[in-house]
C-alpha atoms as a PDB file:
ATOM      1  CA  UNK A   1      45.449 -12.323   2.306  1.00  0.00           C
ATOM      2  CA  UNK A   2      42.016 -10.661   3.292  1.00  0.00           C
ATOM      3  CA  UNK A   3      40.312 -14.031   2.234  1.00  0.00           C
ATOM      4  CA  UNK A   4      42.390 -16.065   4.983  1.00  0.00           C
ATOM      5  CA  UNK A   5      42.389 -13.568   7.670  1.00  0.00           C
ATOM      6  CA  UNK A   6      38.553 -14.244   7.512  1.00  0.00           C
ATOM      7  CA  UNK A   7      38.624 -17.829   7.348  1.00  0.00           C
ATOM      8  CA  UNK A   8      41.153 -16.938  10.795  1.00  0.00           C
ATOM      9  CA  UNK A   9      38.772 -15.116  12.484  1.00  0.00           C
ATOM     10  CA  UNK A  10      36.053 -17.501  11.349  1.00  0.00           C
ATOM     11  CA  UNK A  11      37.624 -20.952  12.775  1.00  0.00           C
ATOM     12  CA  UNK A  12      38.888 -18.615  15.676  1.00  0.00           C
ATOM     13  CA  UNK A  13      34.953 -17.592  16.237  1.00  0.00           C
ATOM     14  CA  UNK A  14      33.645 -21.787  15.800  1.00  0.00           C
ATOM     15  CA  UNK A  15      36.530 -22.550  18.151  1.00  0.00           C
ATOM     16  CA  UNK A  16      35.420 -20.248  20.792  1.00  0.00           C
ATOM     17  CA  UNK A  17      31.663 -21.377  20.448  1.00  0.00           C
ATOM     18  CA  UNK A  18      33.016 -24.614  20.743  1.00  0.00           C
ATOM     19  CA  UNK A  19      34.412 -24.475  23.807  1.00  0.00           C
ATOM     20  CA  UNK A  20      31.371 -22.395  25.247  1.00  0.00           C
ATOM     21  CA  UNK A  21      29.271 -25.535  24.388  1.00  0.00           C
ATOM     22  CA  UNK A  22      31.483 -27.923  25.587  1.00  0.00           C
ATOM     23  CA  UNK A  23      31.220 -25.567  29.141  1.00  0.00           C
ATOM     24  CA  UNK A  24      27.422 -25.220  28.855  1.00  0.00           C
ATOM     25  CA  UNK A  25      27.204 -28.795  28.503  1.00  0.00           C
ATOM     26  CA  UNK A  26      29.484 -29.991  31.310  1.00  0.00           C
ATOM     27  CA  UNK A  27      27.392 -27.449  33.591  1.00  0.00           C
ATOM     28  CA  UNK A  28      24.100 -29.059  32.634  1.00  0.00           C
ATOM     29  CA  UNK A  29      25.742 -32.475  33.715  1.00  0.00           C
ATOM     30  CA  UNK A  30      27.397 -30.847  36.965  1.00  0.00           C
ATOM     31  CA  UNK A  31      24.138 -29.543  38.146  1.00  0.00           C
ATOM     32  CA  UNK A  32      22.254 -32.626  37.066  1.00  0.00           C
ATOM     33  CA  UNK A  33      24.551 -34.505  39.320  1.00  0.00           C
ATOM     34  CA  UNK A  34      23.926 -32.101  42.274  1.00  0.00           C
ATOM     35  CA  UNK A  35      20.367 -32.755  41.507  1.00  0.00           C
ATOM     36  CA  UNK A  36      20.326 -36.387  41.926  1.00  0.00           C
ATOM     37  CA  UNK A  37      23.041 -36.410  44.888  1.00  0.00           C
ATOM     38  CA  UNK A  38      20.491 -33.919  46.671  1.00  0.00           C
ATOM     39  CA  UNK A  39      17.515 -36.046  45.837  1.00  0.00           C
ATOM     40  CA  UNK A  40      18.835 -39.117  47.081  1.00  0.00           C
ATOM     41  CA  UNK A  41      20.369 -37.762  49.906  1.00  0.00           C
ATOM     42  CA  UNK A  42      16.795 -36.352  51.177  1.00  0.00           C
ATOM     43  CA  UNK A  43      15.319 -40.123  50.451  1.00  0.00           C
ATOM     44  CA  UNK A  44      17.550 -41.219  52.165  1.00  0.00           C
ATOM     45  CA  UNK A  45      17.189 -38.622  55.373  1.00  0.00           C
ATOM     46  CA  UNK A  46      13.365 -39.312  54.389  1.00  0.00           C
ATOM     47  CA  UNK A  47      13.857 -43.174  54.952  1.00  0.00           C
ATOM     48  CA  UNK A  48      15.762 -42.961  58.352  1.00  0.00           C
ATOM     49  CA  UNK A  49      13.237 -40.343  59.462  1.00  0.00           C
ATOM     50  CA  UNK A  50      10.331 -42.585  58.879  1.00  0.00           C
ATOM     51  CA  UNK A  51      12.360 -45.641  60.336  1.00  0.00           C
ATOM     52  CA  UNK A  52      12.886 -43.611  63.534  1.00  0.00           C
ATOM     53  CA  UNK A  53       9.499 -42.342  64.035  1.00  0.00           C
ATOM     54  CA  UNK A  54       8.518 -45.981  65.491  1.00  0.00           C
ATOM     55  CA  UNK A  55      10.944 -46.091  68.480  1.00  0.00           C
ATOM     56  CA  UNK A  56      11.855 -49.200  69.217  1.00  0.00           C
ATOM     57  CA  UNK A  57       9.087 -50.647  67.465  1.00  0.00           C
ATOM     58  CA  UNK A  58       9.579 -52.032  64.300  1.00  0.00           C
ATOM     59  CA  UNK A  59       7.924 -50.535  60.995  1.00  0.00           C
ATOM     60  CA  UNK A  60       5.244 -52.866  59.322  1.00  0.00           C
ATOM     61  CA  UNK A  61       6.197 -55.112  56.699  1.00  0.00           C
ATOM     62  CA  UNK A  62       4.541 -52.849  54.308  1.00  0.00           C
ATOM     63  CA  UNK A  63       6.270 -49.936  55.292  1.00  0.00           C
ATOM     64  CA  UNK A  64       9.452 -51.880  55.430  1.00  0.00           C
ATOM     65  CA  UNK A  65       9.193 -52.438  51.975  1.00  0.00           C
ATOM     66  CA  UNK A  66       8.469 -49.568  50.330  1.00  0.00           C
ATOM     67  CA  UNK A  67      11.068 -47.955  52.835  1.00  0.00           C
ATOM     68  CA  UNK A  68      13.733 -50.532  51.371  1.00  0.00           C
ATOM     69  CA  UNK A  69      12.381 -49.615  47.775  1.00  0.00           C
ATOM     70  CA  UNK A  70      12.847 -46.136  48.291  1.00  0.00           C
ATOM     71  CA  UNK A  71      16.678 -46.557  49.826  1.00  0.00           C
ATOM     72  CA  UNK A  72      17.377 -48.940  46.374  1.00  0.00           C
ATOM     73  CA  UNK A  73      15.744 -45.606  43.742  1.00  0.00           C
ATOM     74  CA  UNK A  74      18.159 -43.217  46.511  1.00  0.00           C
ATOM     75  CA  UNK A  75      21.001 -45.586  45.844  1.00  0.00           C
ATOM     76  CA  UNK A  76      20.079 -45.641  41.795  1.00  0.00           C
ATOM     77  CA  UNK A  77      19.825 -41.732  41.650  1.00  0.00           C
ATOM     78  CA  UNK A  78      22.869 -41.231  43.568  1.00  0.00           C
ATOM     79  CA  UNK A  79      25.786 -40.198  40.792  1.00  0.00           C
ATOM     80  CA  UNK A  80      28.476 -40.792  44.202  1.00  0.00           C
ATOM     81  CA  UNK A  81      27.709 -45.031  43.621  1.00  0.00           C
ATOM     82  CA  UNK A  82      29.860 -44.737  40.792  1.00  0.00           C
ATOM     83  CA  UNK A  83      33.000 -43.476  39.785  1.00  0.00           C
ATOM     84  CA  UNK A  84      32.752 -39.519  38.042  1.00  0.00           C
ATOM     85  CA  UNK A  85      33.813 -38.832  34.833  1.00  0.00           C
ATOM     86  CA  UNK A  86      34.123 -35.979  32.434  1.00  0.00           C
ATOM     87  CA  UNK A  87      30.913 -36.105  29.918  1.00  0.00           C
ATOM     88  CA  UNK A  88      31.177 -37.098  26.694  1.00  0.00           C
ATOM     89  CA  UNK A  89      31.600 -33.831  24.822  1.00  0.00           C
ATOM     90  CA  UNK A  90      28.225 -32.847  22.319  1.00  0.00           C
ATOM     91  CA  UNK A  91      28.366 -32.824  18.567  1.00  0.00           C
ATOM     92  CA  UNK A  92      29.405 -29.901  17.197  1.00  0.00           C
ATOM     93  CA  UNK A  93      26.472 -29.708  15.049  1.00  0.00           C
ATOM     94  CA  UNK A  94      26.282 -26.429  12.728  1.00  0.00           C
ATOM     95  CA  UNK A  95      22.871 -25.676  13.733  1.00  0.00           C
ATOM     96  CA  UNK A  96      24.223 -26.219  17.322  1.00  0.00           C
ATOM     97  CA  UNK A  97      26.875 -24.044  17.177  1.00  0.00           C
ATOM     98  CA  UNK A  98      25.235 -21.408  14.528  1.00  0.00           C
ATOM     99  CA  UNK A  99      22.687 -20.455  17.470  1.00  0.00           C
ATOM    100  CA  UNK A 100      25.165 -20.388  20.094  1.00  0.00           C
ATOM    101  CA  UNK A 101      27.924 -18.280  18.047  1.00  0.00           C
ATOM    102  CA  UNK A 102      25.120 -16.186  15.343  1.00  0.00           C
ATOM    103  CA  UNK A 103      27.457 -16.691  12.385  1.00  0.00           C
ATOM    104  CA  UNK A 104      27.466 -18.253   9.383  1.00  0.00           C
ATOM    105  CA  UNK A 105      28.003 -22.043   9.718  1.00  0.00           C
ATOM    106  CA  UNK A 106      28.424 -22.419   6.116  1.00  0.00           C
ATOM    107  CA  UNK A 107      31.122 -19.482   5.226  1.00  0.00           C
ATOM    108  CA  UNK A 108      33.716 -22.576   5.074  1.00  0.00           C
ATOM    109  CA  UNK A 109      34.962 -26.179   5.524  1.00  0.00           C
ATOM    110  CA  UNK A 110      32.998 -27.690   8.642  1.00  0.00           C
ATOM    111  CA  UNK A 111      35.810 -27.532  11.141  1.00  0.00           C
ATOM    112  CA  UNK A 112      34.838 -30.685  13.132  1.00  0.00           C
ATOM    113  CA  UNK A 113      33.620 -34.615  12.363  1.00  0.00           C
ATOM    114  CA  UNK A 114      30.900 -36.444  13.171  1.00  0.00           C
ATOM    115  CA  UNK A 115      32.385 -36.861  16.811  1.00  0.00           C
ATOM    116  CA  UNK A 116      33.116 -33.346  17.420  1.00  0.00           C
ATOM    117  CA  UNK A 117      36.932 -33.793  17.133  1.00  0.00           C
ATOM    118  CA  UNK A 118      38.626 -30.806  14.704  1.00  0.00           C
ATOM    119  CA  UNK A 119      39.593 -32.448  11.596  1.00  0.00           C
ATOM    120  CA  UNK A 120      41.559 -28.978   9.835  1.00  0.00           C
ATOM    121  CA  UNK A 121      44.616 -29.029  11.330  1.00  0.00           C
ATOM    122  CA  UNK A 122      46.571 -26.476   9.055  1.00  0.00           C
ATOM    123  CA  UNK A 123      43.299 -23.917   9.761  1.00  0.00           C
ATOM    124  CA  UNK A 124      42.833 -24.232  13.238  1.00  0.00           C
ATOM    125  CA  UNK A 125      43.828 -20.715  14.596  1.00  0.00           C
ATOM    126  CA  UNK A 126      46.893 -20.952  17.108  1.00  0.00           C
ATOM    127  CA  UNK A 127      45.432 -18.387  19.750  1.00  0.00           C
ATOM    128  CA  UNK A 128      41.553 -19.104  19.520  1.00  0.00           C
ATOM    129  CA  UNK A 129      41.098 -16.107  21.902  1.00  0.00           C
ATOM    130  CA  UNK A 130      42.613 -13.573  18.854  1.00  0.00           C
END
């Protein structure tokens, strides 16, 4: 009885960090995304700016072009040009999740395959939060 109450609280612990990396992860990519959006939002301000600054005279062909080169890298950077979509979750490496959680990745079965999907069905805690 002791034996699976730890191998509970173990899976229940791996399940938790789990989740935490999952969250860490889909941060990184959030603020990644504001990054870029920002970035090519100020080339873009940058661009008209410069464009502007002439009046009604035209830029030079030179400046045109690099001026059109940097509105394509704006457009490229911009994560808005496409449609957004959840991440693709991380493995669920044991080294991974040992540094994240501070436990012993090897106390049992690996909880998770190579894609980071849990593969012990009968073992996965019910409540992860218990």
């Amino acid at each position: 009885m002791r034996e699976a109450e730890q191998r509970r609280r173990w899976y229940a612990a791996v399940t938790q960090t789990r989740e935490r990396q999952i969250e860490q992860h889909r941060a990184t990519v959030l603020t990644e995304q504001i990054r870029a959006w920002r970035q090519a939002d100020e080339i873009r301000a940058f661009c008209q700016a410069a464009r502007a600054r002439t009046g009604e005279t035209p830029v030079t062909a030179s400046e045109a072009d690099w001026l059109d080169w940097a509105e394509a890298y704006a457009m490229q950077l911009d994560p808005l040009q496409e449609p957004l979509r959840t991440p693709v979750d991380p493995p669920a490496g044991r080294e991974v999740l040992r540094e994240l959680a501070k436990i012993d990745v090897y106390a049992h079965p690996w909880p998770f395959d190579a894609d980071g999907r849990w593969m012990l069905p009968d073992d996965r805690p019910t409540d992860p939060r218990t």
